[in-house]
PDB file of N, CA and C in Angstrom:
ATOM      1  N   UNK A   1     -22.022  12.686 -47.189  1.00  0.00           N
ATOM      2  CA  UNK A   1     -21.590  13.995 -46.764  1.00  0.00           C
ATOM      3  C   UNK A   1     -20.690  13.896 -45.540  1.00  0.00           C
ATOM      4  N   UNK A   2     -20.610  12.821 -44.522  1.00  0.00           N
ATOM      5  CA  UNK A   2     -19.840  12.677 -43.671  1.00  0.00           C
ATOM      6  C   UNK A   2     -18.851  12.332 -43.901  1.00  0.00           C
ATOM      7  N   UNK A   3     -18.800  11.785 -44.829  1.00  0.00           N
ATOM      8  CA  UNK A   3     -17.236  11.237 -45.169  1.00  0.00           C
ATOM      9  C   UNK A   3     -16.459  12.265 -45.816  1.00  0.00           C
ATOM     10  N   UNK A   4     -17.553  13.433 -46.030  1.00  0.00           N
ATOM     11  CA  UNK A   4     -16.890  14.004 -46.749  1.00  0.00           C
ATOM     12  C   UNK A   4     -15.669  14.886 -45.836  1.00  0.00           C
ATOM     13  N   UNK A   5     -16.858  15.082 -44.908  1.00  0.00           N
ATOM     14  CA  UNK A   5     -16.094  15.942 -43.120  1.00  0.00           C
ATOM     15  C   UNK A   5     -14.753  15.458 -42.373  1.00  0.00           C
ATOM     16  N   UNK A   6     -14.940  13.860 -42.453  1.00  0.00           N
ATOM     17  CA  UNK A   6     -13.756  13.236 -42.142  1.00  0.00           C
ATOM     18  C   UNK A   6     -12.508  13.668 -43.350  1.00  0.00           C
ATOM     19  N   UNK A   7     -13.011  13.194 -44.361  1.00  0.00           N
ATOM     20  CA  UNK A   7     -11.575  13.684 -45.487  1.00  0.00           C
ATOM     21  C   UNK A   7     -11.175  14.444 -45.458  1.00  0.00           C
ATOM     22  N   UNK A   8     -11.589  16.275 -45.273  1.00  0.00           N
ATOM     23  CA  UNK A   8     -10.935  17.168 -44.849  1.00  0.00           C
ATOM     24  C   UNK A   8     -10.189  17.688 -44.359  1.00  0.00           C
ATOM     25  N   UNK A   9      -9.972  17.058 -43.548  1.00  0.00           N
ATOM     26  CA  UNK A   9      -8.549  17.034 -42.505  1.00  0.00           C
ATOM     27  C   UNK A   9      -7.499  16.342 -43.244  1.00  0.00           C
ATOM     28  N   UNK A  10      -8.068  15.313 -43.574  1.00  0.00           N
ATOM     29  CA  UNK A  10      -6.434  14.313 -44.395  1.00  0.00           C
ATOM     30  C   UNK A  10      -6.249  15.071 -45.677  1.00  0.00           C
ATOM     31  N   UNK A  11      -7.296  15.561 -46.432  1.00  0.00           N
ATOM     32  CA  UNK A  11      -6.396  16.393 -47.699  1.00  0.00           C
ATOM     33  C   UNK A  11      -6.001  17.612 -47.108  1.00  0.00           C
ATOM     34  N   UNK A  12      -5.815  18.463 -46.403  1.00  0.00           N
ATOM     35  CA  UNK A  12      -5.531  19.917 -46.034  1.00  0.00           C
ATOM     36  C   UNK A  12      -4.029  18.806 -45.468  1.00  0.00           C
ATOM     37  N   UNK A  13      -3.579  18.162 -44.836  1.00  0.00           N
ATOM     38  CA  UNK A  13      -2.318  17.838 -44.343  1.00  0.00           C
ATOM     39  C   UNK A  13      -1.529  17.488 -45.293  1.00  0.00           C
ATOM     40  N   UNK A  14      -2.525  16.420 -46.289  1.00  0.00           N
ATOM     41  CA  UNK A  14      -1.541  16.420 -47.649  1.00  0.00           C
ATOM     42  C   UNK A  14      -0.818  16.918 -48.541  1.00  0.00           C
ATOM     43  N   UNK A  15      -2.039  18.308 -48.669  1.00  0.00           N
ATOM     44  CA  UNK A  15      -1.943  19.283 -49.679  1.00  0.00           C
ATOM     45  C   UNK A  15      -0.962  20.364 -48.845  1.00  0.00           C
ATOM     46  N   UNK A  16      -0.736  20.100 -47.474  1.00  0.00           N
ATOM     47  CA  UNK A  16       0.288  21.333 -46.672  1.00  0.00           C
ATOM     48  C   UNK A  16       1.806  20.717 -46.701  1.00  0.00           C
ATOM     49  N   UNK A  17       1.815  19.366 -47.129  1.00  0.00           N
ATOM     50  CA  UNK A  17       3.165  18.782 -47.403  1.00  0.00           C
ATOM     51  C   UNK A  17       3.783  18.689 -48.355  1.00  0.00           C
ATOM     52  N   UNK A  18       5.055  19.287 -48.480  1.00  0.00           N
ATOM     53  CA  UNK A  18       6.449  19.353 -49.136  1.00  0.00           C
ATOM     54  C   UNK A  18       7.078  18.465 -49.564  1.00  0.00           C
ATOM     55  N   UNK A  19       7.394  18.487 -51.187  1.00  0.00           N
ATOM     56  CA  UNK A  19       7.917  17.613 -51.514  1.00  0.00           C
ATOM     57  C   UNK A  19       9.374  17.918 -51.244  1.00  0.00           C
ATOM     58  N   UNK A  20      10.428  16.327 -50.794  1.00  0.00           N
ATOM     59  CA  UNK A  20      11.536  16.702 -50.938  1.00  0.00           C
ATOM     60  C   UNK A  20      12.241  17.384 -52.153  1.00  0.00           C
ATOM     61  N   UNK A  21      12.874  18.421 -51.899  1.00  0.00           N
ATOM     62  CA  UNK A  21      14.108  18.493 -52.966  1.00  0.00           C
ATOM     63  C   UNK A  21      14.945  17.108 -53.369  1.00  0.00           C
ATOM     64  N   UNK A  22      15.336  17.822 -54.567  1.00  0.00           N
ATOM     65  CA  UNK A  22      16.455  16.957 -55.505  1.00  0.00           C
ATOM     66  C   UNK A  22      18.348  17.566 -54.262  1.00  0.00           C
ATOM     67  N   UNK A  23      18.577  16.177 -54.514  1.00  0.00           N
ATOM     68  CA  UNK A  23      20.206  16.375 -53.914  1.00  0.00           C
ATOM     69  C   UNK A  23      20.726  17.888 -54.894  1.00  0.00           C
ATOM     70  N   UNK A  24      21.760  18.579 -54.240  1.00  0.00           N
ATOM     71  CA  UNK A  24      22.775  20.054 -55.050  1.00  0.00           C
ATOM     72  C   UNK A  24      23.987  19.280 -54.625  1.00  0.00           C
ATOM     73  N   UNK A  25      24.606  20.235 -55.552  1.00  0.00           N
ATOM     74  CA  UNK A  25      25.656  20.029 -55.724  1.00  0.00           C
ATOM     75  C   UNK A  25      26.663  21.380 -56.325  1.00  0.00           C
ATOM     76  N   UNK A  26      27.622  21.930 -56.358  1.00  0.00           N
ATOM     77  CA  UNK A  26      28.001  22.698 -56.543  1.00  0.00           C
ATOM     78  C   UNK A  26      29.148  23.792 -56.007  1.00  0.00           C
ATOM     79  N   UNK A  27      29.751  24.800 -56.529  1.00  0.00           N
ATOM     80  CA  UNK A  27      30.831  25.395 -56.371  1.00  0.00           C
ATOM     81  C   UNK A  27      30.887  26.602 -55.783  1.00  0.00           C
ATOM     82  N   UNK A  28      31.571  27.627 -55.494  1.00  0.00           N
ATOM     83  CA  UNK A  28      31.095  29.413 -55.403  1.00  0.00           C
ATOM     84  C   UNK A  28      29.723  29.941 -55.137  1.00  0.00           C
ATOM     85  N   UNK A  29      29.027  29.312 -54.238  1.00  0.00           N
ATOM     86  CA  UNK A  29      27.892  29.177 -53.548  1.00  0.00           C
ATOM     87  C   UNK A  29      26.401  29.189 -54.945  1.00  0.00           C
ATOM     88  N   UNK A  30      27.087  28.021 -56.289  1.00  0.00           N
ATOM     89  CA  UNK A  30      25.988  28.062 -57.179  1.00  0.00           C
ATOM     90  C   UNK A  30      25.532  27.055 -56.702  1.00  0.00           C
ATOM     91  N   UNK A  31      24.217  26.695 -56.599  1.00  0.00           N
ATOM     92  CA  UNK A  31      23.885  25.132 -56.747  1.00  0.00           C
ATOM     93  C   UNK A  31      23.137  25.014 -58.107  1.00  0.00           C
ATOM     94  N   UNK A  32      23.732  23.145 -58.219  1.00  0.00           N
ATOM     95  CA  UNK A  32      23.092  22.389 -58.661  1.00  0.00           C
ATOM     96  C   UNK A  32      22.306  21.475 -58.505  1.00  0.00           C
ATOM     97  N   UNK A  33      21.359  21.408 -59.390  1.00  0.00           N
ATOM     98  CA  UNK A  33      20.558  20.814 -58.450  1.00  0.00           C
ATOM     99  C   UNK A  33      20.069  19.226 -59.687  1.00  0.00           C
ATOM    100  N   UNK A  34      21.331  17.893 -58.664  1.00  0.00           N
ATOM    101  CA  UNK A  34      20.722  16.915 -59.390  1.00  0.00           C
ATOM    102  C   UNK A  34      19.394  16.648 -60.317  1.00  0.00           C
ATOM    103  N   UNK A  35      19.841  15.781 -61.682  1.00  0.00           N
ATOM    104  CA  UNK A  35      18.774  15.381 -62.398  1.00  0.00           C
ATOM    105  C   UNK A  35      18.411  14.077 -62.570  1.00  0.00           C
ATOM    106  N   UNK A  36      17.460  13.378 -62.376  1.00  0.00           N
ATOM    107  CA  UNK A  36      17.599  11.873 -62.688  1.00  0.00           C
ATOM    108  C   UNK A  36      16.235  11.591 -62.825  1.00  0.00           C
ATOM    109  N   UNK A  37      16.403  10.249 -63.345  1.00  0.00           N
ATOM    110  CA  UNK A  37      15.308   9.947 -64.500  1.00  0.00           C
ATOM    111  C   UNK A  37      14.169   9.292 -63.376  1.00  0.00           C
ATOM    112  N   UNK A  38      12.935  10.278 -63.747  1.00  0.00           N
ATOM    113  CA  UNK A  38      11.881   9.983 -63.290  1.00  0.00           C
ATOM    114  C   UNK A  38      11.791  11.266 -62.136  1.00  0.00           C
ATOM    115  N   UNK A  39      10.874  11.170 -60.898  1.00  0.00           N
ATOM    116  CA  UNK A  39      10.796  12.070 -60.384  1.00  0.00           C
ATOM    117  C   UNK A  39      11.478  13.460 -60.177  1.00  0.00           C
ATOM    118  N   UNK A  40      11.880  14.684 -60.478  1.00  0.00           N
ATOM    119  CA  UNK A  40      12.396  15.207 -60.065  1.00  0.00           C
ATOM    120  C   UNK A  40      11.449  16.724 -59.470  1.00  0.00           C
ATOM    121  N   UNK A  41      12.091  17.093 -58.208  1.00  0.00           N
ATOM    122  CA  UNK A  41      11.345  18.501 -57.156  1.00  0.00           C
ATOM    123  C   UNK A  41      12.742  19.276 -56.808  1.00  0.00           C
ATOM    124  N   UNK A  42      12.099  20.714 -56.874  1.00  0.00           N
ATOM    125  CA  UNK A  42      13.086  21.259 -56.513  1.00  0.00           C
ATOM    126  C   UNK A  42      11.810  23.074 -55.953  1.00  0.00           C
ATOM    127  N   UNK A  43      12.493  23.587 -54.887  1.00  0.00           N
ATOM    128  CA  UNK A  43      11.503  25.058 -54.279  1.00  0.00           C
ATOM    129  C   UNK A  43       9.731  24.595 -54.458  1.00  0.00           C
ATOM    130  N   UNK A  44       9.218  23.150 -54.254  1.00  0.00           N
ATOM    131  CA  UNK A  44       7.923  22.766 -54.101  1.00  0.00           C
ATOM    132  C   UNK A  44       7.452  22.699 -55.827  1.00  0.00           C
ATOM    133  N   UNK A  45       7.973  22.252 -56.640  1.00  0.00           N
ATOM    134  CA  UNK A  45       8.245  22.074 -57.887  1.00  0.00           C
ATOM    135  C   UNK A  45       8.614  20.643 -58.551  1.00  0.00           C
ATOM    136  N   UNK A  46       7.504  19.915 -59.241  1.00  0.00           N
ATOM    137  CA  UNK A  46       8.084  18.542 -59.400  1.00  0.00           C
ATOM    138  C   UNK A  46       7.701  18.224 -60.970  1.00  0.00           C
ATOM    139  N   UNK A  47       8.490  17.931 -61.427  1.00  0.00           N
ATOM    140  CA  UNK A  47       8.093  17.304 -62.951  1.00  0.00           C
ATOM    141  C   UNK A  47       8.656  15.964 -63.070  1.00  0.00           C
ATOM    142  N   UNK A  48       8.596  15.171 -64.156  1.00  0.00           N
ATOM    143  CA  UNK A  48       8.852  13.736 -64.374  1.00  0.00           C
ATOM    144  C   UNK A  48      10.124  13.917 -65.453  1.00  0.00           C
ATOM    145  N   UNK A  49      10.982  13.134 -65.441  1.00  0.00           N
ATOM    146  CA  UNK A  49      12.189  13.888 -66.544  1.00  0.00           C
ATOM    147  C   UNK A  49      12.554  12.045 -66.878  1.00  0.00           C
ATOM    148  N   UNK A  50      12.474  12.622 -68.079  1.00  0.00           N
ATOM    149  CA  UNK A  50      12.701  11.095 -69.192  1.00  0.00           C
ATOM    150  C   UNK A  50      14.317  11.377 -69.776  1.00  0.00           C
ATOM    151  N   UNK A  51      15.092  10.700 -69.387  1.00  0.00           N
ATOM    152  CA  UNK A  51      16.427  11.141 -69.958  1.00  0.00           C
ATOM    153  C   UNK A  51      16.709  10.482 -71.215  1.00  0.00           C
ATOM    154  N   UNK A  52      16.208   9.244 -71.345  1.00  0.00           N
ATOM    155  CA  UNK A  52      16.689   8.963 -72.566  1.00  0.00           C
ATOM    156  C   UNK A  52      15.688   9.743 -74.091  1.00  0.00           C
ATOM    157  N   UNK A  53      14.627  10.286 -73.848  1.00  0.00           N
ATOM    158  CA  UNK A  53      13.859  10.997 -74.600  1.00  0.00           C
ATOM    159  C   UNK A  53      14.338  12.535 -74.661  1.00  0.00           C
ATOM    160  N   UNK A  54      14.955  12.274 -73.546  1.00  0.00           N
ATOM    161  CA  UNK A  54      14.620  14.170 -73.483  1.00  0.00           C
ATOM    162  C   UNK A  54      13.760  14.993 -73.074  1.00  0.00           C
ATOM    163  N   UNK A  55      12.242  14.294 -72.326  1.00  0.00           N
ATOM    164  CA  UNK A  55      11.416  15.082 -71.895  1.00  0.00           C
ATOM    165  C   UNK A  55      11.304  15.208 -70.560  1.00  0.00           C
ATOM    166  N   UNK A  56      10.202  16.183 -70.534  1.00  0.00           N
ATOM    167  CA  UNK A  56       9.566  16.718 -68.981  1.00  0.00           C
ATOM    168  C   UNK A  56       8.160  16.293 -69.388  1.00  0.00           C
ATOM    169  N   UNK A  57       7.464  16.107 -67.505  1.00  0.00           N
ATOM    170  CA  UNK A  57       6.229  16.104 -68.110  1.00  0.00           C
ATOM    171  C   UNK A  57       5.613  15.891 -66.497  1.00  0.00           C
ATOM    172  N   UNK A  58       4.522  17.059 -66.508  1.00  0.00           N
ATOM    173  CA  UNK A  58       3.942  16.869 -65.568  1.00  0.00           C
ATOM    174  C   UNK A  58       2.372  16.192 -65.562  1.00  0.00           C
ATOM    175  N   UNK A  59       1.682  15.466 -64.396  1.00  0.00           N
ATOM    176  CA  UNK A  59       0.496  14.915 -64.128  1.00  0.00           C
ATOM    177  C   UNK A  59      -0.438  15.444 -65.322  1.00  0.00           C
ATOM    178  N   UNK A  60      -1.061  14.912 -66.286  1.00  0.00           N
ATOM    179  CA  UNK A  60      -2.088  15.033 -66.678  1.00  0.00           C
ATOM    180  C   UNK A  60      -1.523  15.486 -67.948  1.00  0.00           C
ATOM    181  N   UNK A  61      -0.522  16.466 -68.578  1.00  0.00           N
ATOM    182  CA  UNK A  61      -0.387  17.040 -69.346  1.00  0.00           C
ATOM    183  C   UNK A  61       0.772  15.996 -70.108  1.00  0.00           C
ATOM    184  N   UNK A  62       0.584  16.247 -71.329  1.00  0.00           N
ATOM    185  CA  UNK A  62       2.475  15.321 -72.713  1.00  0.00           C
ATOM    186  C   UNK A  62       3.079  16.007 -72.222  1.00  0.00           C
ATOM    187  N   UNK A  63       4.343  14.803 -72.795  1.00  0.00           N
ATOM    188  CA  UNK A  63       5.481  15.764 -72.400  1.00  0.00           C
ATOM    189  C   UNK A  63       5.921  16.586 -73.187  1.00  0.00           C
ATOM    190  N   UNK A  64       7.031  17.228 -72.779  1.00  0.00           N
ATOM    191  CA  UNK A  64       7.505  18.376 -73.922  1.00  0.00           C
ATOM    192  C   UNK A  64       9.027  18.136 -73.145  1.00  0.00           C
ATOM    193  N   UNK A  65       9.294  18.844 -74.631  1.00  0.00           N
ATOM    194  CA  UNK A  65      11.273  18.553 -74.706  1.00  0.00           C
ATOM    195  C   UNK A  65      11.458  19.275 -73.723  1.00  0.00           C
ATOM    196  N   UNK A  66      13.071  18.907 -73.241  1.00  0.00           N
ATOM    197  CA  UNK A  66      13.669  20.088 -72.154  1.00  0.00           C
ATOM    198  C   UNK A  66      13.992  20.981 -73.440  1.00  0.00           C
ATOM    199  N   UNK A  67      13.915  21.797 -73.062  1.00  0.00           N
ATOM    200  CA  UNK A  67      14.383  23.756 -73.798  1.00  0.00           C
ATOM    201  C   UNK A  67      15.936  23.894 -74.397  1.00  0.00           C
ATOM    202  N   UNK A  68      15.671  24.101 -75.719  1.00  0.00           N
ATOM    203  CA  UNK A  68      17.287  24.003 -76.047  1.00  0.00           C
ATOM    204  C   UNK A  68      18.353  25.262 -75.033  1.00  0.00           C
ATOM    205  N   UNK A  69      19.314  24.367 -74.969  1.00  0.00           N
ATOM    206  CA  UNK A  69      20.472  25.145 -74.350  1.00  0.00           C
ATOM    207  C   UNK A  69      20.776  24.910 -72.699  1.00  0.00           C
ATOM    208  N   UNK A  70      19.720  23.946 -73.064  1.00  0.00           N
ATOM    209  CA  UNK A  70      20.123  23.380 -71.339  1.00  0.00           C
ATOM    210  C   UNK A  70      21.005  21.733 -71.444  1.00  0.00           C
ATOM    211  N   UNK A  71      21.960  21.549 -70.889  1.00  0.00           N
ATOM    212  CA  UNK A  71      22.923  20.386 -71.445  1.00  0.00           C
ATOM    213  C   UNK A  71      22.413  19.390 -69.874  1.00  0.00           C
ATOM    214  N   UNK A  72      21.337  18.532 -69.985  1.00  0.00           N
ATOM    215  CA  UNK A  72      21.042  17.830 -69.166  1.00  0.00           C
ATOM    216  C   UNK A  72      22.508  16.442 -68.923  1.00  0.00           C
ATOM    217  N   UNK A  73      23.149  16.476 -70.191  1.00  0.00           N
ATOM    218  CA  UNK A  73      24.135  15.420 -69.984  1.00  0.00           C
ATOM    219  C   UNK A  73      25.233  15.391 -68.451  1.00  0.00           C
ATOM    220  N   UNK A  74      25.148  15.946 -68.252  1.00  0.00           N
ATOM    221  CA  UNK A  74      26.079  16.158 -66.524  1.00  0.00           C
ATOM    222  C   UNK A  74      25.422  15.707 -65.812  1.00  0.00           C
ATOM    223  N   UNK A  75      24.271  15.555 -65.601  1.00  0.00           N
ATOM    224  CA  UNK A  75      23.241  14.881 -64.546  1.00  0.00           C
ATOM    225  C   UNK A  75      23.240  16.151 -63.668  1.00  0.00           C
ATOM    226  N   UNK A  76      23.371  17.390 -63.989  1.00  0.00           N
ATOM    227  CA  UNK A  76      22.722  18.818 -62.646  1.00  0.00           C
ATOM    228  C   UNK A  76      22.374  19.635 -63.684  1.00  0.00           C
ATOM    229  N   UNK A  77      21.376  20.397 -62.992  1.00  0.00           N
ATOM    230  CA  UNK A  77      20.994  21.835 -63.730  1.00  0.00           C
ATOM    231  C   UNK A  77      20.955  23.075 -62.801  1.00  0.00           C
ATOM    232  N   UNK A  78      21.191  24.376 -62.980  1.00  0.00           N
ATOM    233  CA  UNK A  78      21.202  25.436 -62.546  1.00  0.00           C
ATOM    234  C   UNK A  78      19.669  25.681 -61.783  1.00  0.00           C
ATOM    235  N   UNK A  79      19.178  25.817 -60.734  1.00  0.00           N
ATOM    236  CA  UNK A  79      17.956  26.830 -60.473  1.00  0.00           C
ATOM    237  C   UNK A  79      17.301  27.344 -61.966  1.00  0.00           C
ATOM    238  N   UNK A  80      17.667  27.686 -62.633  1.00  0.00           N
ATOM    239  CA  UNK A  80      16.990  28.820 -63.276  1.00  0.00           C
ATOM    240  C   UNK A  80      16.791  28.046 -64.932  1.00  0.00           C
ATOM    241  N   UNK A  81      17.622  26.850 -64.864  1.00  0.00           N
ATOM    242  CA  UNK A  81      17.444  25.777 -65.961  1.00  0.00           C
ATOM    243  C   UNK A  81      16.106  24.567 -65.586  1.00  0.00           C
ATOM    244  N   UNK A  82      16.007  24.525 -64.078  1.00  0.00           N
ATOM    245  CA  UNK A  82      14.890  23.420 -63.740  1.00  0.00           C
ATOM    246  C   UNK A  82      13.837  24.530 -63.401  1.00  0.00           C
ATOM    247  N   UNK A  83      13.802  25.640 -63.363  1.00  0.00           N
ATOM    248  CA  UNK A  83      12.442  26.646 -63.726  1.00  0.00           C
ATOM    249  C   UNK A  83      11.838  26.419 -65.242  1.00  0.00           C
ATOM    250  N   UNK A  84      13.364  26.582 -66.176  1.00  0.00           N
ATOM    251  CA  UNK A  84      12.539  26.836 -67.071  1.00  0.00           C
ATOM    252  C   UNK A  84      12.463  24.996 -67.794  1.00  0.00           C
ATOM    253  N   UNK A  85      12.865  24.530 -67.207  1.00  0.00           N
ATOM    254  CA  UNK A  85      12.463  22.835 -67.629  1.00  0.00           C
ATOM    255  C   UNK A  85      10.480  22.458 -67.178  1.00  0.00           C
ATOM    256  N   UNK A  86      10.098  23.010 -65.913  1.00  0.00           N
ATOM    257  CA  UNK A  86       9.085  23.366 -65.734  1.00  0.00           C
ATOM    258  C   UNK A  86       8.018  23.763 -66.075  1.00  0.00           C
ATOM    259  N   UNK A  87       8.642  25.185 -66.390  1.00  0.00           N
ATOM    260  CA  UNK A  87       7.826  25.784 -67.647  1.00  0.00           C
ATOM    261  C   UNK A  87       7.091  25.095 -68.328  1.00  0.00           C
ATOM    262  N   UNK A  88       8.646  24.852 -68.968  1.00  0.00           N
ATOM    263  CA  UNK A  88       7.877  24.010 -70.999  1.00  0.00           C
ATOM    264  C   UNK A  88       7.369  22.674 -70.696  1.00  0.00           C
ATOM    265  N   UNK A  89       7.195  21.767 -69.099  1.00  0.00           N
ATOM    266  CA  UNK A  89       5.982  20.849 -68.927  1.00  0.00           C
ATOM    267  C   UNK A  89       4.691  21.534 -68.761  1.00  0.00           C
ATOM    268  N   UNK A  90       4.835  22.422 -67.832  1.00  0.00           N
ATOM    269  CA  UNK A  90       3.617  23.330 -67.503  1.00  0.00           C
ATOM    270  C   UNK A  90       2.943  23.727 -68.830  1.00  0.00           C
ATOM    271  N   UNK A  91       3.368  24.194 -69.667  1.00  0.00           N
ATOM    272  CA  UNK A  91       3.037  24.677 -71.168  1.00  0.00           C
ATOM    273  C   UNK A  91       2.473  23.823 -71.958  1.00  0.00           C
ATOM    274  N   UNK A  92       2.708  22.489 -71.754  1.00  0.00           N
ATOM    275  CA  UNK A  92       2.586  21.554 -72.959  1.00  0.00           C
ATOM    276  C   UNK A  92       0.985  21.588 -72.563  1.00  0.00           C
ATOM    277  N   UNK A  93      -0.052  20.459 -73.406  1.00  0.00           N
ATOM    278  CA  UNK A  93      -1.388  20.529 -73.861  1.00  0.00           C
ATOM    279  C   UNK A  93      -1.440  19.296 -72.755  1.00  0.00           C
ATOM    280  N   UNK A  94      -2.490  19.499 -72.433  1.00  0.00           N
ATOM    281  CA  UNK A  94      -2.852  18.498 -71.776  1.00  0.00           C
ATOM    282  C   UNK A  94      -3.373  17.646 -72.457  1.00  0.00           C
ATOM    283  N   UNK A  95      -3.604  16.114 -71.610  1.00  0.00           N
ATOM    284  CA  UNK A  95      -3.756  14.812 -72.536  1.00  0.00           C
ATOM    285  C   UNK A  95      -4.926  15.418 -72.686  1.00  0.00           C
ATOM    286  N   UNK A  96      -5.949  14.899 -74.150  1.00  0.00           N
ATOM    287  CA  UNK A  96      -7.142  14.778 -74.539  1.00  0.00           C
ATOM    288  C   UNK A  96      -7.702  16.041 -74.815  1.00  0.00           C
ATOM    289  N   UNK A  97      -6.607  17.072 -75.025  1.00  0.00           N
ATOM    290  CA  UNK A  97      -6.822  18.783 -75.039  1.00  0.00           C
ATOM    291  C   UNK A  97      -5.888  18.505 -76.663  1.00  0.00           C
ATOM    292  N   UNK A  98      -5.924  20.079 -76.951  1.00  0.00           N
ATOM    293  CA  UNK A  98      -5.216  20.449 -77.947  1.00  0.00           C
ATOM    294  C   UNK A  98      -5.105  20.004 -79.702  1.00  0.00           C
ATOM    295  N   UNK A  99      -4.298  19.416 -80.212  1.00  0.00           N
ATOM    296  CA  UNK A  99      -4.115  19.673 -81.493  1.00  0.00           C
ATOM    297  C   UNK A  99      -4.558  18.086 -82.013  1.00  0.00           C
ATOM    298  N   UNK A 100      -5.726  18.136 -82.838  1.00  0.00           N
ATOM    299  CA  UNK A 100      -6.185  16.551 -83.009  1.00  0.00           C
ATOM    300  C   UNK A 100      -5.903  16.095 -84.240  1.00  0.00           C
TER     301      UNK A 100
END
């Protein structure tokens, strides 16, 4: 139980820290917001992005495709394209859940 008292403090600092953003990039005050294979965070938001597959995929859960109509080939996506890239990880079944 004491150890448990000590840990408390180190997960509340952990769990209060921010992941970096992904590098932007962009024109007419849009950003983009770099994509590259393996980690990607963006507004405290992080999924795993497999480029040569095509997927997303967050901790614990399969992956799932990026969402048609998003053209990951440029290496940037819009705000509102790495929401909904998110999403459809967030959505997918988690490992050892779902369809057997």
């Amino acid at each position: 139980m004491t150890n448990l008292f000590r840990l408390a403090p180190v997960l509340c600092v952990v769990a209060a820290c921010e992941m970096p953003d992904n590098a932007t990039s962009g024109a007419h005050g849009v950003a983009d917001i770099a994509l590259v294979d393996g980690r990607n965070c963006w507004a405290n938001r992080c999924f795993d992005y497999d480029g040569t597959r095509q997927t997303v995929v967050l901790p614990g859960k399969n992956p799932a495709r990026v969402p048609g109509g998003i053209d990951t080939q440029k290496g940037y996506v819009t705000a509102p394209e790495f929401t909904a890239m998110f999403n459809a990880a967030a959505m997918s079944y988690a490992n050892g859940v779902g369809r057997r």
